[in-house]
C-alpha atoms as a PDB file:
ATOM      1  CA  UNK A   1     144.512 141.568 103.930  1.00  0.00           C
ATOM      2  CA  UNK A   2     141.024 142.440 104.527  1.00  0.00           C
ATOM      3  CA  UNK A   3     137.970 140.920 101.588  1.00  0.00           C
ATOM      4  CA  UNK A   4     136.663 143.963 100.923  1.00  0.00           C
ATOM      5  CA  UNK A   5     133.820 142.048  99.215  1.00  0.00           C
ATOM      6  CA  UNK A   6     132.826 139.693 101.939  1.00  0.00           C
ATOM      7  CA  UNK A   7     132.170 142.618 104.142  1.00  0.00           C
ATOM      8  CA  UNK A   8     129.942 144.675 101.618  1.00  0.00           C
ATOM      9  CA  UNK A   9     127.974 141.606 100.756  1.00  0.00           C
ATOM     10  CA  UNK A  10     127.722 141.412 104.543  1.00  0.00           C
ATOM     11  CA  UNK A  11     126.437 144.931 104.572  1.00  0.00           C
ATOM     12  CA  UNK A  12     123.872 144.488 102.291  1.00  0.00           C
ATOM     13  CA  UNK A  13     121.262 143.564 104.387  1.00  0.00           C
ATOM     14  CA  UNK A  14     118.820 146.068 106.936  1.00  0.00           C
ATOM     15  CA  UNK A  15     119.489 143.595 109.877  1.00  0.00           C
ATOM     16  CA  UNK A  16     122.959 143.168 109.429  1.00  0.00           C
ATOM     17  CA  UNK A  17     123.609 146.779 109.412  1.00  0.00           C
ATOM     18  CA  UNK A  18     121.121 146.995 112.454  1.00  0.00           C
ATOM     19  CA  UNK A  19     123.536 144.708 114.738  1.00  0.00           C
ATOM     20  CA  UNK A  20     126.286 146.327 113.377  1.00  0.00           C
ATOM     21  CA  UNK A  21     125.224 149.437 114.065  1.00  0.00           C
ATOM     22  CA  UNK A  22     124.328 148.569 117.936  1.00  0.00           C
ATOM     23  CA  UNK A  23     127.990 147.237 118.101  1.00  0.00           C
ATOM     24  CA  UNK A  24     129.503 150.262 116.730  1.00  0.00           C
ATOM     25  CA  UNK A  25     127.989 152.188 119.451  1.00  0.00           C
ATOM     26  CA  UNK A  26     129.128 149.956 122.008  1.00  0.00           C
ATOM     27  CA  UNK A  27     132.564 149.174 123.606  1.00  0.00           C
ATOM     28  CA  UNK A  28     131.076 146.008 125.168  1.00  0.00           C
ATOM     29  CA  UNK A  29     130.335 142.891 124.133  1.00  0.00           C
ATOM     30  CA  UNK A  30     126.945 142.115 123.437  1.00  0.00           C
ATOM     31  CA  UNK A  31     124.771 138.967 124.264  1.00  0.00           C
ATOM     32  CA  UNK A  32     122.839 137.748 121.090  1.00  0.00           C
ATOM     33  CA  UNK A  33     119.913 137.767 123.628  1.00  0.00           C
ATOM     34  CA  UNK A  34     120.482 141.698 124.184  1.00  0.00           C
ATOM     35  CA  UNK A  35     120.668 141.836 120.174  1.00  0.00           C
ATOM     36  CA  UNK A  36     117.390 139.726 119.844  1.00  0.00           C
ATOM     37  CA  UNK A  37     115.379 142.229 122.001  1.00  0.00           C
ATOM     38  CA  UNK A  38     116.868 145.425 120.342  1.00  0.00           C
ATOM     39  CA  UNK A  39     116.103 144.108 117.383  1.00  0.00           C
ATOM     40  CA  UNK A  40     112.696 141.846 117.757  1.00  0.00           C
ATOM     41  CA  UNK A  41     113.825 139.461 115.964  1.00  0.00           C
ATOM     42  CA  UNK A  42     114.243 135.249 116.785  1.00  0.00           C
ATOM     43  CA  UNK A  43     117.573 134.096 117.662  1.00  0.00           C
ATOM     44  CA  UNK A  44     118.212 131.553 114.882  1.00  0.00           C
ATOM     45  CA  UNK A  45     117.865 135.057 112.937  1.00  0.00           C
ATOM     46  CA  UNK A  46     120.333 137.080 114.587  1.00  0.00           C
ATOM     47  CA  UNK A  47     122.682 133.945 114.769  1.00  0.00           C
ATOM     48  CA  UNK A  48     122.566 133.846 111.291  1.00  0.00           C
ATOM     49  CA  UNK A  49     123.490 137.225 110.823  1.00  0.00           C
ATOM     50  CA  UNK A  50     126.292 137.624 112.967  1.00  0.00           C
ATOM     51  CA  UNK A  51     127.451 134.295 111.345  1.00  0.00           C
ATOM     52  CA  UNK A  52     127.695 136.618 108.068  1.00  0.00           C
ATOM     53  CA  UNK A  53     129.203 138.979 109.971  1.00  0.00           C
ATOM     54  CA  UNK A  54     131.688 137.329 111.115  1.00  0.00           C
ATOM     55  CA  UNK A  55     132.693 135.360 108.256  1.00  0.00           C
ATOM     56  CA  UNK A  56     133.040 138.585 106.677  1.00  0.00           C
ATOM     57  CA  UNK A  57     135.558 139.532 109.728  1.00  0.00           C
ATOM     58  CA  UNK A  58     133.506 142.379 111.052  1.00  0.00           C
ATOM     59  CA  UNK A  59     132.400 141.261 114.095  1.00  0.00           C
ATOM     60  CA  UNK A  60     133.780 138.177 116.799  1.00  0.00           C
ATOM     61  CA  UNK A  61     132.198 135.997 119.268  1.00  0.00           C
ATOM     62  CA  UNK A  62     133.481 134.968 122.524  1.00  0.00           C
ATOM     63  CA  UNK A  63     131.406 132.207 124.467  1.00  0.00           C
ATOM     64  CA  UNK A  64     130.954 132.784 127.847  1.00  0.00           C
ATOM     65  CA  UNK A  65     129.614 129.547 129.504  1.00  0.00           C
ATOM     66  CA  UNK A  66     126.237 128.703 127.774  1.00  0.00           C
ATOM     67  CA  UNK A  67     125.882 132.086 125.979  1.00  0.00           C
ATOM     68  CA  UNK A  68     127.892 134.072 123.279  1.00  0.00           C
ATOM     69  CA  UNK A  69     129.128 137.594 123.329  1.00  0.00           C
ATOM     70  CA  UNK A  70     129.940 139.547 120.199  1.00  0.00           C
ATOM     71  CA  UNK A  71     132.047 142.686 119.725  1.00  0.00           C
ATOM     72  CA  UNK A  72     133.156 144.784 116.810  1.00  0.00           C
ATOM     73  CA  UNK A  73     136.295 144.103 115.003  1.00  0.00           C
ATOM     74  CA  UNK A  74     136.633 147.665 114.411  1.00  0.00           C
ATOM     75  CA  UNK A  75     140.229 147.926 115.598  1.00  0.00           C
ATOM     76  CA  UNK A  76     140.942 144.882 113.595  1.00  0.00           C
ATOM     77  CA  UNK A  77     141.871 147.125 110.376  1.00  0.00           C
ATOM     78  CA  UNK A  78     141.976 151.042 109.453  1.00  0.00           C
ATOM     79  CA  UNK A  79     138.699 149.481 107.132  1.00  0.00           C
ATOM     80  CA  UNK A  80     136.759 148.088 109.923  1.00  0.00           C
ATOM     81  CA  UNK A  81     137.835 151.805 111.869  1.00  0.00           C
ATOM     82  CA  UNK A  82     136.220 153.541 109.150  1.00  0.00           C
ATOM     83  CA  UNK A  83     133.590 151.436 108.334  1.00  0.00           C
ATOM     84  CA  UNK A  84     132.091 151.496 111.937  1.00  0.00           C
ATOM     85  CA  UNK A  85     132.779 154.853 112.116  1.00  0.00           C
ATOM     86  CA  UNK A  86     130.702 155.701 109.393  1.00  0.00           C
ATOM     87  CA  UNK A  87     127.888 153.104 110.719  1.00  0.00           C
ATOM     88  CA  UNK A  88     127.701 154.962 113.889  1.00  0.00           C
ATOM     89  CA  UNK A  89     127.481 158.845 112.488  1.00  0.00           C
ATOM     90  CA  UNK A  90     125.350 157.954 109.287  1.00  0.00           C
ATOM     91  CA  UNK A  91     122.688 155.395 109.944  1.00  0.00           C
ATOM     92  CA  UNK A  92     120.752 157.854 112.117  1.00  0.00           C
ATOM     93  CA  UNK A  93     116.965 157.190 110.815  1.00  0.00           C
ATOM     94  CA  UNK A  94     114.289 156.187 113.392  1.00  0.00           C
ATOM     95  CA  UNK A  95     114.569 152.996 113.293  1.00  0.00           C
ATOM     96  CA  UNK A  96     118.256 152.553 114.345  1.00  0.00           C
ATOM     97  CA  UNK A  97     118.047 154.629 116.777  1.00  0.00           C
ATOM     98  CA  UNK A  98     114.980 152.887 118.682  1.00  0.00           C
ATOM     99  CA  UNK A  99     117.355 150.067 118.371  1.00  0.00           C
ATOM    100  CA  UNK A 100     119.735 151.749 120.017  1.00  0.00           C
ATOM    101  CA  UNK A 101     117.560 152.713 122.857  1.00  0.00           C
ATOM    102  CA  UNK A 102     116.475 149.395 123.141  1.00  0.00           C
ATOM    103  CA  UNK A 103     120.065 147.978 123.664  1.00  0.00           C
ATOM    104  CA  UNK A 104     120.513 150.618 125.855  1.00  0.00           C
ATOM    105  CA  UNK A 105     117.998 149.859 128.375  1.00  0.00           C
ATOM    106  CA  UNK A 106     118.406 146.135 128.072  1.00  0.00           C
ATOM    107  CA  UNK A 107     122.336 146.362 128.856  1.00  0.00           C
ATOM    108  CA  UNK A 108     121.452 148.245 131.975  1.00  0.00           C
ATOM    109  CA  UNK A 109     119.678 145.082 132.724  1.00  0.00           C
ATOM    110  CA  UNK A 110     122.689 143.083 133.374  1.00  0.00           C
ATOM    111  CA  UNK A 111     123.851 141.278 136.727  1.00  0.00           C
ATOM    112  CA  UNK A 112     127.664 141.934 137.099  1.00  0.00           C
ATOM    113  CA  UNK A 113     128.751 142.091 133.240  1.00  0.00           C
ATOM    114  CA  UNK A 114     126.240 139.306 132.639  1.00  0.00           C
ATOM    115  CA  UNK A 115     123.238 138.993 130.396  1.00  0.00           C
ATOM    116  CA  UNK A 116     119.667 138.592 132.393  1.00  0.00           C
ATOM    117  CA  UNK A 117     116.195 138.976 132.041  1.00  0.00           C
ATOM    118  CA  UNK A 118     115.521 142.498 133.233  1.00  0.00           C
ATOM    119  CA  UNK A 119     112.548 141.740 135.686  1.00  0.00           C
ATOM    120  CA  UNK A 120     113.191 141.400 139.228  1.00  0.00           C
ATOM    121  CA  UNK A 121     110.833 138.090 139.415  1.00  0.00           C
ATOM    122  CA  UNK A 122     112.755 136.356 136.689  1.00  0.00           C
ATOM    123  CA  UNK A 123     116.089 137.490 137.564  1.00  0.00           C
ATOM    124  CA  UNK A 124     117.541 133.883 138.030  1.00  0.00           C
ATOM    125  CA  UNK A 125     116.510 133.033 134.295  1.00  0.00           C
ATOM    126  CA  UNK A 126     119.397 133.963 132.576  1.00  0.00           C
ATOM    127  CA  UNK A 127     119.893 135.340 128.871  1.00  0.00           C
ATOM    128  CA  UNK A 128     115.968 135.575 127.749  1.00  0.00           C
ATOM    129  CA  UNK A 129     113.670 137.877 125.723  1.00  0.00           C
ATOM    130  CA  UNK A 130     112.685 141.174 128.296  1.00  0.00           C
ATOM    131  CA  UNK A 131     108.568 141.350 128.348  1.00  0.00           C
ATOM    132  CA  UNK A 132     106.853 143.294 125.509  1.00  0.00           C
ATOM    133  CA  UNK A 133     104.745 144.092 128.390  1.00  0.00           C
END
């Protein structure tokens, strides 16, 4: 049985439904690196987040050496079907769609399914912020 209220509560934040909103448009997982630099934010921030988030059974995280990948749950229940559903038609104002670009371009950045920095001269540094610049 799904807690209804845990996952509303998790909703009711702008940066939660920003990172859910980049994982409802995704079938991959995502690095919390690739999340950090769609959203701009520090990564004790989005860890905390997605902690919520998946306390709250919306989202899962699979650790893949040193980093961690996270994924919808959106096949996890006809609620989390709808609800990312919804997330993905609805919450189509500016700002989460430049966040959407954003992951976008920084998942094209990857080296064989893996998270990297997207410049050529730091391509050995794995899972790190892509240049403002």
């Amino acid at each position: 049985m799904h807690n209804y209220q845990e996952a509303f509560k998790a909703l009711g934040d702008k940066t939660r439904l920003r990172i859910m909103r980049l994982l409802s448009i995704t079938d991959r997982q995502v690095c919390v690196c690739e999340i950090m630099d769609a959203l701009q934010r520090p990564q004790y921030q989005i860890s905390k987040h997605l902690n919520i988030l998946k306390h709250a059974k919306l989202v899962e995280g699979e650790r893949k050496g040193t980093w961690v990948y996270y994924s919808s749950l959106r096949k996890h229940s006809s609620f989390n079907r709808q609800l990312f559903k919804l997330l993905k038609e609805q919450l189509c104002e500016a700002e989460f769609l430049k966040d959407a670009k954003k992951l976008e371009r920084r998942l094209r950045l990857r080296d064989g399914g893996t998270c990297v920095v997207g410049f050529a001269n730091r391509a050995s540094s794995k899972c790190a912020t892509v240049d403002a610049s």
